[in-house]
Protein backbone atom coordinates (compact mmCIF):
# COMPACT_ATOMS: atom_id res chain seq x y z
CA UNK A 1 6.16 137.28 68.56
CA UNK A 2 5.51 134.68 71.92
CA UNK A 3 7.20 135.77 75.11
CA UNK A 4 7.47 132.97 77.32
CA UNK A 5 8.06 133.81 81.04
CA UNK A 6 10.72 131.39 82.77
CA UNK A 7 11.23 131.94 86.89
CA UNK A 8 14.47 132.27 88.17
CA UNK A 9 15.79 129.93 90.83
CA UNK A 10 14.50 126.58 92.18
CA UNK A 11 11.94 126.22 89.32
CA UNK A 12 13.58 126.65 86.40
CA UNK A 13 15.66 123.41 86.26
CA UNK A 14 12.18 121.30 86.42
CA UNK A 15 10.80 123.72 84.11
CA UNK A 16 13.11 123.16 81.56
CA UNK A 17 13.18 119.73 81.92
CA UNK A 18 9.23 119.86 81.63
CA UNK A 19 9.60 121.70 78.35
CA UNK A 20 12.33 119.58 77.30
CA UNK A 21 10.08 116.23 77.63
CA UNK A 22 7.05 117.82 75.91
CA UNK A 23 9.23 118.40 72.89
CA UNK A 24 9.81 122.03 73.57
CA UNK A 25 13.94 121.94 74.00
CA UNK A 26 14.85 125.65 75.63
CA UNK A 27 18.84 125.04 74.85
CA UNK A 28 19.12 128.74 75.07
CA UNK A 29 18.32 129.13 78.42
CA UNK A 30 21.16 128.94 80.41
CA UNK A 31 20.26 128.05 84.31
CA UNK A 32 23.06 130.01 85.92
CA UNK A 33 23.53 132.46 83.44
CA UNK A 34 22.55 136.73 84.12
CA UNK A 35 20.61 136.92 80.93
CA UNK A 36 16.92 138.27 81.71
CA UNK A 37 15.71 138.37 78.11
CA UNK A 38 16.45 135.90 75.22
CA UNK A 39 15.87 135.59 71.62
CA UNK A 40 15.15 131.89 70.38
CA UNK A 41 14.06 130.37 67.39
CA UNK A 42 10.92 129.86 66.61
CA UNK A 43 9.44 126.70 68.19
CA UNK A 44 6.63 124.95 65.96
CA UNK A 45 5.05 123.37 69.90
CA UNK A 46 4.36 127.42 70.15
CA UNK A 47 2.82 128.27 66.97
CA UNK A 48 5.90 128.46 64.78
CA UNK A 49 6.17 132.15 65.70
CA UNK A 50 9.47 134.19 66.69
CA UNK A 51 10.23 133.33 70.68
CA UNK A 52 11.39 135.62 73.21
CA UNK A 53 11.89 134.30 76.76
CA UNK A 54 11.85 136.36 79.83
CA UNK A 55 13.71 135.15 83.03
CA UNK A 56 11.74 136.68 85.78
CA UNK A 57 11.73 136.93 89.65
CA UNK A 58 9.05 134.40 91.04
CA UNK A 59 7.02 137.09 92.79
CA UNK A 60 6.73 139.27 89.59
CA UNK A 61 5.97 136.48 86.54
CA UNK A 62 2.79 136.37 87.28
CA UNK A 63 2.08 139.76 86.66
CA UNK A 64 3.90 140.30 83.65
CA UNK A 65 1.44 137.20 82.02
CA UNK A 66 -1.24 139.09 83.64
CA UNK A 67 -0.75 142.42 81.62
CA UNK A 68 0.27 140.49 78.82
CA UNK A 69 4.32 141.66 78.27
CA UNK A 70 4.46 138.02 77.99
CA UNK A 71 2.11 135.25 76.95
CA UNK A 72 2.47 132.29 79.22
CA UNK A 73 4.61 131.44 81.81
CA UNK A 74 5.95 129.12 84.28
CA UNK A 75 5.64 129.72 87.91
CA UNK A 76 5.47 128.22 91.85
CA UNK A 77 1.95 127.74 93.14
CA UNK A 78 2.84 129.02 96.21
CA UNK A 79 3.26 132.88 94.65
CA UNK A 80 0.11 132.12 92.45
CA UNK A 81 -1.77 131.62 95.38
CA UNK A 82 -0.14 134.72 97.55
CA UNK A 83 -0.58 137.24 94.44
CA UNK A 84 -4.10 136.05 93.28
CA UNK A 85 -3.02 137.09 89.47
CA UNK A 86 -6.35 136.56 86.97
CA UNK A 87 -4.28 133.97 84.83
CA UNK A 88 -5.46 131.01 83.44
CA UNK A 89 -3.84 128.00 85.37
CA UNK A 90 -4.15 124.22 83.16
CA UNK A 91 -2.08 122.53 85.04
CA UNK A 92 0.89 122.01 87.01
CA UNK A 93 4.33 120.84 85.60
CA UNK A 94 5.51 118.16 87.92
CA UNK A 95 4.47 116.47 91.17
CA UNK A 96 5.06 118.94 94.21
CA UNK A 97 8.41 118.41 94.99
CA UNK A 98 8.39 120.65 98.22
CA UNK A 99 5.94 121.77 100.35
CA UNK A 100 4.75 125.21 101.85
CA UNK A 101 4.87 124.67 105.64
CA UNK A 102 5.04 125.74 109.23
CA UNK A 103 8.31 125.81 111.10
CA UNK A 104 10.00 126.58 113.96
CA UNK A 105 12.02 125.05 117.10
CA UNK A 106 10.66 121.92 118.79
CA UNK A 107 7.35 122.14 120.23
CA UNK A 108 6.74 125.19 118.65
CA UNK A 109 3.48 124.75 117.43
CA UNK A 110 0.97 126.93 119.28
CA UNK A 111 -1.86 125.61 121.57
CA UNK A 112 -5.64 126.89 121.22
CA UNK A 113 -5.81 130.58 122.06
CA UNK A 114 -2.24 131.55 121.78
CA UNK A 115 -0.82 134.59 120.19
CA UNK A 116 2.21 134.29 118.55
CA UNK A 117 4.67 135.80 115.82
CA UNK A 118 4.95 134.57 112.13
CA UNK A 119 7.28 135.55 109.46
CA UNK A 120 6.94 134.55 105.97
CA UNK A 121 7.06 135.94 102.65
CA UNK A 122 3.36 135.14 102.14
CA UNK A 123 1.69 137.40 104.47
CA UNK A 124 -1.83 137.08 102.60
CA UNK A 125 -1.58 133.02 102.22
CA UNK A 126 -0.10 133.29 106.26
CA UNK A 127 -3.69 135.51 106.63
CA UNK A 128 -6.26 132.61 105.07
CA UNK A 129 -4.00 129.95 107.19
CA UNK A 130 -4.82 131.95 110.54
CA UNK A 131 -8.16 132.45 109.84
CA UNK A 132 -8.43 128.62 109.61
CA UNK A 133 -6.78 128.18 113.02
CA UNK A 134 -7.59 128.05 116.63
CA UNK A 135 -4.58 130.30 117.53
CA UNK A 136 -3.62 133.91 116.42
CA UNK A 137 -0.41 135.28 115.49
CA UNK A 138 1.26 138.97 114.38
CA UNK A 139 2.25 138.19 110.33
CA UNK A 140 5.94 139.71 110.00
CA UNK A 141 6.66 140.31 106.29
CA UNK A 142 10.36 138.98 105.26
CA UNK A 143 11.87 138.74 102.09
CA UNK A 144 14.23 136.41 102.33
CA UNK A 145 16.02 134.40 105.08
CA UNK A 146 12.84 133.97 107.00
CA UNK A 147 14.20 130.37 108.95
CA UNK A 148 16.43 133.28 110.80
CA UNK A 149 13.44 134.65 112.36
CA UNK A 150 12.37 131.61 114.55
CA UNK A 151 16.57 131.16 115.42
CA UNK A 152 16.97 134.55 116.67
CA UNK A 153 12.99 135.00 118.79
CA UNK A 154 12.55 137.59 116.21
CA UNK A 155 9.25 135.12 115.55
CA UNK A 156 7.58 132.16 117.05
CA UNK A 157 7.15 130.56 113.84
CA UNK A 158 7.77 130.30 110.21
CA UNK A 159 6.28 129.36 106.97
CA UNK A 160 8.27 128.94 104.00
CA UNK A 161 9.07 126.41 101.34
CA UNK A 162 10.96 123.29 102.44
CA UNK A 163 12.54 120.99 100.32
CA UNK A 164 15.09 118.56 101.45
CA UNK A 165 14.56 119.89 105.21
CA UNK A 166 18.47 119.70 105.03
CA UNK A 167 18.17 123.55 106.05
CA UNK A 168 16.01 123.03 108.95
CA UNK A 169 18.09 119.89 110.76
CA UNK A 170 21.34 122.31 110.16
CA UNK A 171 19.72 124.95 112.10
CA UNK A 172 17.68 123.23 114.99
CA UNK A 173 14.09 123.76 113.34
CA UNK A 174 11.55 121.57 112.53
CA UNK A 175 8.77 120.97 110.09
CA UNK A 176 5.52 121.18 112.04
CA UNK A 177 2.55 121.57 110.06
CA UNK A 178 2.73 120.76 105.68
CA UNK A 179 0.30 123.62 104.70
CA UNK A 180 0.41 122.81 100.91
CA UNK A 181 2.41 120.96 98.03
CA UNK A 182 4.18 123.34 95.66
CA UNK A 183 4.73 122.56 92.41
CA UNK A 184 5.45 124.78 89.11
CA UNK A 185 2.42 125.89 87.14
CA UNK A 186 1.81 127.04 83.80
CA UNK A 187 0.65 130.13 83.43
CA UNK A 188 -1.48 131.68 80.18
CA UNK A 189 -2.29 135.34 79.61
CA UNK A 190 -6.32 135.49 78.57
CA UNK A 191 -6.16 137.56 76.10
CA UNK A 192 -3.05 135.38 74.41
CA UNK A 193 -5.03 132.65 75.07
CA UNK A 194 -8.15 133.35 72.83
CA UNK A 195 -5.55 134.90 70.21
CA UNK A 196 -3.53 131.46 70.57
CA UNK A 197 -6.18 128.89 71.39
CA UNK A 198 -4.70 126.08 69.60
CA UNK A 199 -1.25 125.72 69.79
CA UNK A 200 -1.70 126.67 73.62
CA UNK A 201 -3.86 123.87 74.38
CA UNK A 202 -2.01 121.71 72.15
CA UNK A 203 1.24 122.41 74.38
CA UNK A 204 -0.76 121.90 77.80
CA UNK A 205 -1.89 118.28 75.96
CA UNK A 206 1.99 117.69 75.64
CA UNK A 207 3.13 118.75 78.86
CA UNK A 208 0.43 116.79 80.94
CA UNK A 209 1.27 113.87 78.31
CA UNK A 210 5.08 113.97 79.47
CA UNK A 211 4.28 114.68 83.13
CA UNK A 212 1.91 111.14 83.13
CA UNK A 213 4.69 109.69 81.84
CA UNK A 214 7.61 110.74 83.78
């Protein structure tokens, strides 16, 4: 039995599409359905075995690869670099198509010295980013709705994905600093890994294959 882990939300549309042009198609995954655990057939791009496919929460995928209740997975680099999981990363799935950045109001960005307030739901990547900057600031842990915090003074500043910026302009923010692109990664499990050596690597080989060619 494989268990591949799919994220929920903004990735899995790219993912799927990733999959799709690698020769992997994952019909029974439906995008905006409430499954969380699926039973497909087997898929000869994943050793031919029987394939179950989890549909996870972003933050938690990478630790159900790490423990191994799933194989491999699929998830944003943004929570592989907040939750530090010991996974094997070969590469990402697509061009960042968003960015992990600083935001706020206008002018926002602080000057040398200043001490400020940032929410985010990446207080440890919002940690390595202060210690890399002349300025300090309190990190305020959200989890979710975090452009509300610079609206409403309940922080300076931001940091957050941001796509479009659509979200931003509506609300009077602003982008001010790109801090990183984000793109979906996939994932591998170590131990699945040596068990699965081959038909892993040969499924990396397709993916980067379709992604050169996209």
């Amino acid at each position: 039995m494989i268990r591949l882990a799919l994220p929920k939300g903004r990735n899995l549309a790219p993912t799927l599409a990733a999959f799709r042009a690698a020769g992997l198609d994952l019909a029974g995954v439906d995008e905006n359905g409430r499954r969380l655990w699926l039973e497909l057939p087997p898929a000869e791009l994943l050793g031919g075995e029987p394939l179950e496919v989890l549909l996870l929460k972003d933050q938690d995928l990478p630790l159900y690869v790490e423990y191994g209740v799933a194989d491999l997975g699929v998830v944003g680099s943004d929570v592989l670099d907040e939750t530090g999981a010991d996974l094997l990363v070969p590469l990402r799935l697509t061009a960042g198509g968003s960015r992990l950045s600083l935001i706020g109001r206008p002018g926002a960005l602080p000057r040398p010295g200043d001490q400020v307030r940032l929410a985010t739901k990446y207080p440890r990547t919002a940690r390595r980013l202060l210690a890399q900057r002349p300025w300090g600031a309190e990190v305020v842990r959200l989890s979710g709705s975090v452009e509300l915090a610079p609206m409403l003074a309940l922080a300076e500043l931001a940091l957050d994905i941001v796509q479009s910026g659509r979200t931003l302009r509506d609300n009077g923010l602003v982008e001010l600093e790109p801090v990183a692109e984000v793109a979906p990664c996939l994932v591998l499990n170590r131990a699945s890994f040596q068990r699965h050596r081959r038909w892993m690597n040969a499924l990396a080989d397709r993916l980067e294959q379709a992604r050169v060619a996209a």
